[in-house]
Protein backbone atom coordinates (compact mmCIF):
# COMPACT_ATOMS: atom_id res chain seq x y z
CA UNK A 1 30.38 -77.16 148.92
CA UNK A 2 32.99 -79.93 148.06
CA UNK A 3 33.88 -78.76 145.33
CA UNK A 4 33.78 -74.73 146.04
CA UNK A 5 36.75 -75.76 148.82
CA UNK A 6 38.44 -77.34 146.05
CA UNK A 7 38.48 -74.42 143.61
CA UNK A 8 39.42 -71.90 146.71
CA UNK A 9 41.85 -74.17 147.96
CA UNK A 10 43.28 -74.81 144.60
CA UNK A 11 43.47 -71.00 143.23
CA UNK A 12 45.01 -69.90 147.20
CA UNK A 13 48.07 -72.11 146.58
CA UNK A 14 48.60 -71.05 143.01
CA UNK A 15 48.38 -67.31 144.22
CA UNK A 16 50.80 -68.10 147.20
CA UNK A 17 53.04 -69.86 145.05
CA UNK A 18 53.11 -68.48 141.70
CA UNK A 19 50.44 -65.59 140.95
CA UNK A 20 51.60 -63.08 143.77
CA UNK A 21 55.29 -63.64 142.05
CA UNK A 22 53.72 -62.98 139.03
CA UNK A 23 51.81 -59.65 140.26
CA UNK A 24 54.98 -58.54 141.24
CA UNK A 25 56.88 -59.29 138.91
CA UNK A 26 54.51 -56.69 136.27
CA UNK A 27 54.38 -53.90 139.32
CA UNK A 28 58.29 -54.51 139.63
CA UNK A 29 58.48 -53.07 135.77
CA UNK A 30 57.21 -49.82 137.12
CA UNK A 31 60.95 -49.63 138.77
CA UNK A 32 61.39 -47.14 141.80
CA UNK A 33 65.42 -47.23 141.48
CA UNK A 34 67.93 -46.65 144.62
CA UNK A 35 70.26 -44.27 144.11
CA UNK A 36 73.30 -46.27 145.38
CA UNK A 37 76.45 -44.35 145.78
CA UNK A 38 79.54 -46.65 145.49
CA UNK A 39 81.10 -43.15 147.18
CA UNK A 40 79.19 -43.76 150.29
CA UNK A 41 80.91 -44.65 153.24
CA UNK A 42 79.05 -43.79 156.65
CA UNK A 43 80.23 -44.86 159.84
CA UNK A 44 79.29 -48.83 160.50
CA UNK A 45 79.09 -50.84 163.97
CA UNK A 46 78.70 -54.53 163.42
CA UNK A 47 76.42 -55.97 166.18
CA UNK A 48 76.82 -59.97 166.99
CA UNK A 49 74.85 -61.40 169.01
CA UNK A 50 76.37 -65.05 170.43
CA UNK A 51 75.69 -67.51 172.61
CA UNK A 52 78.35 -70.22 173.23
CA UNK A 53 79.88 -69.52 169.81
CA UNK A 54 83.33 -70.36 170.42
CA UNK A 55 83.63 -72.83 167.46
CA UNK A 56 82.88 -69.91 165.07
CA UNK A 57 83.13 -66.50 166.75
CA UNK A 58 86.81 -66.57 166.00
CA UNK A 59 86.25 -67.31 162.36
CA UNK A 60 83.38 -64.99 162.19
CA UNK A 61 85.04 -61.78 163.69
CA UNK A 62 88.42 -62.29 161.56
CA UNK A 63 86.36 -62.40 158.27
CA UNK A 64 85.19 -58.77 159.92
CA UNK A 65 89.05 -57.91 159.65
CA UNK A 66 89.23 -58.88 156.02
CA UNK A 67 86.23 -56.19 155.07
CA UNK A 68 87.26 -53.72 152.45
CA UNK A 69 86.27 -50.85 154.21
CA UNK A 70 87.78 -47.46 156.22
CA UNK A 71 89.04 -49.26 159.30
CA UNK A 72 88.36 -45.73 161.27
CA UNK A 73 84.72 -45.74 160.12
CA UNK A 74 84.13 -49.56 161.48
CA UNK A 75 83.38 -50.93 165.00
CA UNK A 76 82.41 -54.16 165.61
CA UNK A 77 80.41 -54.79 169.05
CA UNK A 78 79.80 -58.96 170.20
CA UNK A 79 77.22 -59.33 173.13
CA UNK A 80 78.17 -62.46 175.00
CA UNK A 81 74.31 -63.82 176.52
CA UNK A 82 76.06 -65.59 179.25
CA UNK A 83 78.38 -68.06 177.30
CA UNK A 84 80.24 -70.74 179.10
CA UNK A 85 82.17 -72.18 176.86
CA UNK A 86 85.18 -69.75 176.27
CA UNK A 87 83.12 -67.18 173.71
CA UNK A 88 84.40 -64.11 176.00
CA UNK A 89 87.98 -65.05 176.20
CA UNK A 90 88.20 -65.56 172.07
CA UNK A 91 86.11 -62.34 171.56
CA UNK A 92 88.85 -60.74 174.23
CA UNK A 93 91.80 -61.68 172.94
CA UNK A 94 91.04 -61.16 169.02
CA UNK A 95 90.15 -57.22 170.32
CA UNK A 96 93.73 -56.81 171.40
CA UNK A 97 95.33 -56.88 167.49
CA UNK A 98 92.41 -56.31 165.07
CA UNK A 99 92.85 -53.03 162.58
CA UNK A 100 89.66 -51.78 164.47
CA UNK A 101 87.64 -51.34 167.05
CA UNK A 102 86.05 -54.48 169.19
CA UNK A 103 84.46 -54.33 172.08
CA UNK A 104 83.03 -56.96 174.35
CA UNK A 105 79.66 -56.80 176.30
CA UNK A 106 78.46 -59.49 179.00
CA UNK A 107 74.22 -60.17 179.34
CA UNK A 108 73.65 -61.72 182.39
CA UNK A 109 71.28 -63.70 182.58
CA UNK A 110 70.44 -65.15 179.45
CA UNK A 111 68.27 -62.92 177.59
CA UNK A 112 68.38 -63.73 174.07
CA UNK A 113 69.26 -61.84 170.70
CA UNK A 114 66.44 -58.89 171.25
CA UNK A 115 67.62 -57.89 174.42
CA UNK A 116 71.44 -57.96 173.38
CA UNK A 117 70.65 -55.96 170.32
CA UNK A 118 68.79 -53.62 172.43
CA UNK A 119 71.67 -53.06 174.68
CA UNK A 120 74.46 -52.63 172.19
CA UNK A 121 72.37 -49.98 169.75
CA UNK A 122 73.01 -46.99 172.17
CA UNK A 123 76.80 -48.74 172.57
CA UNK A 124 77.35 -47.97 168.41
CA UNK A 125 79.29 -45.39 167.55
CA UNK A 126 78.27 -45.58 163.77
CA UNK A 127 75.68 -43.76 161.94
CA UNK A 128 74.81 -47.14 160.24
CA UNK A 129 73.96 -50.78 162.83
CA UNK A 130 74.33 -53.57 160.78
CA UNK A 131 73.40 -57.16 161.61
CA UNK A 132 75.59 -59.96 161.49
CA UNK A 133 74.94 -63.82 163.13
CA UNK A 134 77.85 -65.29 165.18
CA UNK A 135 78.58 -67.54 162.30
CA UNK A 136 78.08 -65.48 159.51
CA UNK A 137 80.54 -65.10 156.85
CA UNK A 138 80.92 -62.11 154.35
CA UNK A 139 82.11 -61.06 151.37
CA UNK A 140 85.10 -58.59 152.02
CA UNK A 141 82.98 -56.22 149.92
CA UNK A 142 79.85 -56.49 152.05
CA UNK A 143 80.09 -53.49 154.00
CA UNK A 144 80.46 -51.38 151.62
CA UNK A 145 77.94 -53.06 148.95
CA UNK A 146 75.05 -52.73 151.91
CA UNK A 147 75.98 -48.97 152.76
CA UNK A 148 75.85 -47.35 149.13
CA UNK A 149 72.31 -48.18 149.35
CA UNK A 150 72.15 -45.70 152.09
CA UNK A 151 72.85 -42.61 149.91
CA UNK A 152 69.24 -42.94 148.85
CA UNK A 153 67.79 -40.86 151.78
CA UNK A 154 64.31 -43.09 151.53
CA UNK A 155 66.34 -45.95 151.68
CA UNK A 156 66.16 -47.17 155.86
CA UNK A 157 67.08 -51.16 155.70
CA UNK A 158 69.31 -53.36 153.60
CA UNK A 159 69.50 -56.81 153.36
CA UNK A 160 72.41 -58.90 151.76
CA UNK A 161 72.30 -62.02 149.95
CA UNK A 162 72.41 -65.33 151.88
CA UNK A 163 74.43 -68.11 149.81
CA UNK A 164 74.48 -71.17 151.10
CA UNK A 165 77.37 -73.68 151.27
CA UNK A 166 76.16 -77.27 151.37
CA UNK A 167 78.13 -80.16 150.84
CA UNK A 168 76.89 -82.76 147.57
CA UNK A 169 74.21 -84.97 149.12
CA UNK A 170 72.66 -83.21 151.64
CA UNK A 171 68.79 -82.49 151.18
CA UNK A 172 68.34 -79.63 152.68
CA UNK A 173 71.26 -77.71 151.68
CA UNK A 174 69.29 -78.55 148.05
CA UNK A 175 66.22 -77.65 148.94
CA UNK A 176 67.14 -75.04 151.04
CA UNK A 177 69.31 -73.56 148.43
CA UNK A 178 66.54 -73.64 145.77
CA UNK A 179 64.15 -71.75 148.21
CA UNK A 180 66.49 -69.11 148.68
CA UNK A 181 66.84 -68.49 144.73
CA UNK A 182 63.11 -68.24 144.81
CA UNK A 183 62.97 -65.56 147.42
CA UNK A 184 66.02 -63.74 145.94
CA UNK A 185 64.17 -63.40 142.78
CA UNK A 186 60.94 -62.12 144.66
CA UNK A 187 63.36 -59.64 146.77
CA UNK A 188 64.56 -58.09 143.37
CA UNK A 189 60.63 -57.60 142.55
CA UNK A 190 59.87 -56.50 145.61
CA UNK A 191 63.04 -53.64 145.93
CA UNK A 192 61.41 -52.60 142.34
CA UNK A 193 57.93 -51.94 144.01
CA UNK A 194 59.65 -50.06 147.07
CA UNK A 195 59.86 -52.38 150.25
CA UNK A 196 60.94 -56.23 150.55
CA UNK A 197 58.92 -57.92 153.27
CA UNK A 198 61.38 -60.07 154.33
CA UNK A 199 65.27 -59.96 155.43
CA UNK A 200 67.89 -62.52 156.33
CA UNK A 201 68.93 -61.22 159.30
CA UNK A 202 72.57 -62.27 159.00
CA UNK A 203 73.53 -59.72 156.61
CA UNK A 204 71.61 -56.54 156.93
CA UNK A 205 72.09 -52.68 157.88
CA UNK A 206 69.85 -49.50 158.57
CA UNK A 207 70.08 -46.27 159.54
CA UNK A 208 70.82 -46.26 163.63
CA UNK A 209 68.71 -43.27 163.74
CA UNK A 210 65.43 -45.66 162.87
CA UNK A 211 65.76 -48.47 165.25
CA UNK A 212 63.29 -48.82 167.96
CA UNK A 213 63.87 -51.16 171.30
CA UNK A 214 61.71 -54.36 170.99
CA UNK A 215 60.57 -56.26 173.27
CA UNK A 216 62.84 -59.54 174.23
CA UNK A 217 60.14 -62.13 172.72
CA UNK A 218 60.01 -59.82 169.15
CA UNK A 219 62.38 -61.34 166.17
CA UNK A 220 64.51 -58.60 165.21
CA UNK A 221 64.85 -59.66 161.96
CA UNK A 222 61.50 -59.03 161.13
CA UNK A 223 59.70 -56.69 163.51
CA UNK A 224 62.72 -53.70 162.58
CA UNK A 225 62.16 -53.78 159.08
CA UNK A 226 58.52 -53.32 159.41
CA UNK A 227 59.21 -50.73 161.79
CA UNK A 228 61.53 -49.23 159.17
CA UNK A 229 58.38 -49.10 157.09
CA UNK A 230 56.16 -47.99 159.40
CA UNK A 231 58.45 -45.22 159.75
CA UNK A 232 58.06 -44.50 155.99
CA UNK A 233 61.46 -45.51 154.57
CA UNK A 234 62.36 -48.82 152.20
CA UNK A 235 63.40 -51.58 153.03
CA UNK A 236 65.45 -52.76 150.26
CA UNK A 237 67.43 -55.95 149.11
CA UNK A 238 70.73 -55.88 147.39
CA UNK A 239 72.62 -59.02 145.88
CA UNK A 240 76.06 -57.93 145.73
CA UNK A 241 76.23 -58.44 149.70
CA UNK A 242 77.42 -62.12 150.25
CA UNK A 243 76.66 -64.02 153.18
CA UNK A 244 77.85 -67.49 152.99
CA UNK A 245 76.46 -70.19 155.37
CA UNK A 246 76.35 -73.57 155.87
CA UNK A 247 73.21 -75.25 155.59
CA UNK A 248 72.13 -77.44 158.13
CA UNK A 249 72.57 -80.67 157.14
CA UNK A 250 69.80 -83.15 158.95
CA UNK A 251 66.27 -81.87 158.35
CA UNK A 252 65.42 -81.99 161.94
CA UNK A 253 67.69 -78.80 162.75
CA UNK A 254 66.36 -77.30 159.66
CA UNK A 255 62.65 -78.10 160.98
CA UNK A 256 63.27 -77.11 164.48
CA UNK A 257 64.87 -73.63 162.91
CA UNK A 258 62.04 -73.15 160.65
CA UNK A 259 59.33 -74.05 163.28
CA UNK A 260 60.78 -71.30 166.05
CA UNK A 261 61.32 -68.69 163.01
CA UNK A 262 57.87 -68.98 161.92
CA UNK A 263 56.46 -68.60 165.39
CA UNK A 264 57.94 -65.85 166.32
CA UNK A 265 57.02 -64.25 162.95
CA UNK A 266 53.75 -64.55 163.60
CA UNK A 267 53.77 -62.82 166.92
CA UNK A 268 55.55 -59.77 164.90
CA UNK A 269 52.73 -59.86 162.30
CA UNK A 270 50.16 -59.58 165.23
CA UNK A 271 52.57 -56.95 166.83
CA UNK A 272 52.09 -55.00 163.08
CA UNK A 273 49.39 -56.00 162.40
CA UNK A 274 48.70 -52.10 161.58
CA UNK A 275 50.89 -52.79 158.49
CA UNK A 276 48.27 -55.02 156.72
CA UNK A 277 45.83 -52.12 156.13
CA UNK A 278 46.30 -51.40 152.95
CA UNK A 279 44.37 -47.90 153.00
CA UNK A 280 47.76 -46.80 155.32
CA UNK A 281 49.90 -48.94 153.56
CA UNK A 282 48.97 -49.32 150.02
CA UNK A 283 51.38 -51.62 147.90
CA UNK A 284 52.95 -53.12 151.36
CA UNK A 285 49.60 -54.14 153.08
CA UNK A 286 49.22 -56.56 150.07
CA UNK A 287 52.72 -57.78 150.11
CA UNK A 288 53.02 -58.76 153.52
CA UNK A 289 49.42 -60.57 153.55
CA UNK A 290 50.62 -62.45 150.44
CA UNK A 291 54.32 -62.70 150.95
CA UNK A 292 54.08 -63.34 154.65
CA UNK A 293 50.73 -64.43 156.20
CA UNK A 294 49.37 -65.95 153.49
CA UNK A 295 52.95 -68.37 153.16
CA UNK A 296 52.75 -69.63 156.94
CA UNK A 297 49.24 -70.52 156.38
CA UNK A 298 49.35 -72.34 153.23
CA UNK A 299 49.04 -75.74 155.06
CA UNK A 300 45.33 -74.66 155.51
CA UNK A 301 44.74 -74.34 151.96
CA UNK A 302 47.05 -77.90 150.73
CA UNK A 303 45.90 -79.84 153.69
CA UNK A 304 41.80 -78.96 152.20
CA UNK A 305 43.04 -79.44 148.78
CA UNK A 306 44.46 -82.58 149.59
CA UNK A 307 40.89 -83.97 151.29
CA UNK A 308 38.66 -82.86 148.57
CA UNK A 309 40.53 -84.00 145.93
CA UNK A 310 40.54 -87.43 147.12
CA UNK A 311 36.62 -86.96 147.73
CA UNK A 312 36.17 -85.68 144.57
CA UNK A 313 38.42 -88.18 142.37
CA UNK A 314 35.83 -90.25 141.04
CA UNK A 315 34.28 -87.45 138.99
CA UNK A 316 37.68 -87.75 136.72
CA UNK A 317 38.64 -84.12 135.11
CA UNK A 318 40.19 -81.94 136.90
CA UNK A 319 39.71 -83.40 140.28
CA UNK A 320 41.57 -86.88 139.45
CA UNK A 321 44.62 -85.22 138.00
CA UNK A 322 44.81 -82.48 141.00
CA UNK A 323 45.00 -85.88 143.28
CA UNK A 324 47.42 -87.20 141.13
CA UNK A 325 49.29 -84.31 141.13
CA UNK A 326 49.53 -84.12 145.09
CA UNK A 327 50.14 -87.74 145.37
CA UNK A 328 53.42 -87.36 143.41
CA UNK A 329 54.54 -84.73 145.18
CA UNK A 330 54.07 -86.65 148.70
CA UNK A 331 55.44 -89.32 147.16
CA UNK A 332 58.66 -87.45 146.05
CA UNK A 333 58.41 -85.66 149.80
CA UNK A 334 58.56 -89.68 151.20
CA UNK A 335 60.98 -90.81 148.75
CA UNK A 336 63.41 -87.68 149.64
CA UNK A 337 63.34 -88.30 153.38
CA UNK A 338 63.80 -92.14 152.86
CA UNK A 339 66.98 -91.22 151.06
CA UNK A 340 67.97 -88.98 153.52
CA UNK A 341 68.03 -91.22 156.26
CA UNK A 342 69.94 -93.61 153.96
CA UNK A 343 72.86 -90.90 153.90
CA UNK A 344 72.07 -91.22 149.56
CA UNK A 345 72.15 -87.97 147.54
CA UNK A 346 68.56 -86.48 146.31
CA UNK A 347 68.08 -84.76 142.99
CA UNK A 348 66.07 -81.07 142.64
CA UNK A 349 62.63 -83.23 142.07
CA UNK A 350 62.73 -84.87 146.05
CA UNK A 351 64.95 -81.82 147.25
CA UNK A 352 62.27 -79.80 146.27
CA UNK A 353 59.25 -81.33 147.26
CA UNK A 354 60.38 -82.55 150.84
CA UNK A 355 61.88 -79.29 151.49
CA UNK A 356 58.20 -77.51 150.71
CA UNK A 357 56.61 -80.27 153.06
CA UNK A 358 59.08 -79.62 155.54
CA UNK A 359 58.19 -75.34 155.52
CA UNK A 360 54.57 -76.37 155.70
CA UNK A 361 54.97 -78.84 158.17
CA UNK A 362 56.72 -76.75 160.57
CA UNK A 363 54.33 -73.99 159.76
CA UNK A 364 51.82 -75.77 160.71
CA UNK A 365 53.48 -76.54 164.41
CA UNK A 366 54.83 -73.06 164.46
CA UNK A 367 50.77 -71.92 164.19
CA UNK A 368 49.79 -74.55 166.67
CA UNK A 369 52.27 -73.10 169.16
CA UNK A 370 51.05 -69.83 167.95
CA UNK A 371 47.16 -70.45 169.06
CA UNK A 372 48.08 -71.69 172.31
CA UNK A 373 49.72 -68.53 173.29
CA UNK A 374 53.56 -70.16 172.98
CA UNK A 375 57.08 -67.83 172.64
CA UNK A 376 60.54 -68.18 172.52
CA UNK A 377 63.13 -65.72 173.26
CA UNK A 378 66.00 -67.56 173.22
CA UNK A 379 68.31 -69.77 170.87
CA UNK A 380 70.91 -71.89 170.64
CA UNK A 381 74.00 -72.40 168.65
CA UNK A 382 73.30 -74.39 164.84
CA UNK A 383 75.06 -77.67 165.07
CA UNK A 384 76.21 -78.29 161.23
């Protein structure tokens, strides 16, 4: 039994990790192209969603000036969820001399993001909603790299590219960083199949016409695109659309991020869970049990590998270099966080390794939470 555990443990985190990239990578070669139009220019409303975001909403909604697009075919629309710290006044008085369109909405009381977005869709003016955070900042060509995807009448939901800005030295910007190259390169598989199963949420756009009210507890950022899907349009991904962000730099805002994400992912995969039969589905029932569900519970599968190696070690083979293999990557995972705290900079090989432990970890609370019937609706600024 032992060592069946070990073989199912061992050939679950090699699928997570690197065979369903693989697999996609070979049905990716089969490419279903978008048929992007650079000609393309819908109408586009720019929803924000802030709370107490006066240190970046300025910053934020001039980059939105500095867009390269029709200034009479943009709006942008910022839903204030009760801020008290001057986030209405900045919003109010950039409005009075920008080349288009802002307007100003008040939720009171605090809501959270869901229930803003759901208030500002029927606000929009544009054809196309698109999605940016309160500190999100875009490539002037952003707009207009997301919409030409939109000339593809299958094509419902577009996500941008999320670059992220870290100073030298801090781990997570590393790590985080390297995990988002690894998803990019998934997305690009994915787009090839037909859907991606996941979005960034700071840079993204669909067709207004496809969004459907959720409820204030859903995550927008992944409950709409699986909507989109259920709907029977693509979700797709494309890289020209820059979103630069700062990483956070201690791991404990990272964790506490990554933690509420993943719970409230898993809610929206229990909301959809309609999406993971593959004989509606097909292609995307797979992907979203191996991209998605699969991912948040790989601390089953490492946290059995881990206690049946060490059971199993004295049999040599296999089994003894599978321990050592784990033990250097803890010990890379400790070695990375020791640096941390010492303020010291950390190369890819404890970057890596202590982010991954970090994803699991909070997956593992996130699924805790999960179980005993735990939400959140609302957030709070990042602190960088």
């Amino acid at each position: 039994m032992l060592t069946l555990i070990f073989w199912i443990s061992l050939l679950l985190l090699l699928y997570i990790y690197l065979g369903y990239p693989l697999v996609a990578y070979v049905l990716g070669r089969a490419e279903r192209r978008v048929h992007r139009d650079d000609d393309y220019q819908p109408s586009v409303t720019i929803l924000i969603a802030a709370y107490n975001e006066a240190r970046d909403i300025e910053a934020t909604l001039r980059n939105k000036q500095a867009l390269v697009y029709p200034a009479d075919k943009l709006e942008i629309l910022v839903i204030s969820d009760e801020s008290d710290d001057g986030t209405d006044a900045i919003v109010g008085a950039l409005a009075q001399d920008s080349p288009f369109n802002i307007r100003l909405f008040r939720q009171s009381p605090r809501q959270g993001k869901t229930a803003g977005l759901n208030r500002l869709v029927p606000e929009a003016r544009g054809d196309i909603i698109a999605f940016s955070d309160a500190n999100s900042q875009w490539d002037a060509m952003a707009v207009a790299r997301l919409v030409r995807n939109f000339a593809d009448e299958q094509v419902g939901y577009v996500t941008g590219k999320m670059v992220y800005v870290n100073e030298a030295g801090h781990l997570v910007g590393d790590g985080c960083s390297a995990y988002m190259k690894y998803e990019n390169a998934l997305r690009v598989q994915e787009t090839r199949i037909g859907s991606i199963v996941g979005v960034d949420g700071g840079i993204d756009a669909m067709r207004k016409s496809l969004y459907q009210p959720l409820r204030a507890d859903q995550l927008p950022d992944f409950v709409q695109p699986l909507k989109v899907v259920e709907q029977g349009y693509r979700v797709v991904y494309e890289p020209e659309a820059l979103l630069k962000e700062e990483a956070l730099e201690d791991s404990a805002s990272e964790f506490s991020m990554r933690v509420r994400v993943t719970l409230r992912a898993l809610w929206a995969l229990k909301d959809m869970s309609q999406l993971l039969n593959p004989l509606r589905f097909g292609v995307f029932a797979w992907q979203l049990l191996s991209h998605k569900l699969l991912r948040y519970l790989a601390f089953v599968p490492q946290i059995l590998l881990t206690i049946t190696a060490l059971l199993l070690a004295d049999r040599g083979g296999i089994y003894g270099l599978c321990l050592l293999g784990l033990v250097a990557i803890y010990l890379c995972a400790w070695l990375g966080r020791k640096r941390e705290r010492d303020g010291r900079h950390l190369p890819f090989y404890l970057a890596a390794p202590y982010y991954l432990m970090l994803l699991n970890l909070a997956c593992y609370r996130a699924t805790r939470s999960f179980v005993r019937g735990e939400k959140k609706v609302i957030w709070n600024p990042r602190k960088g």
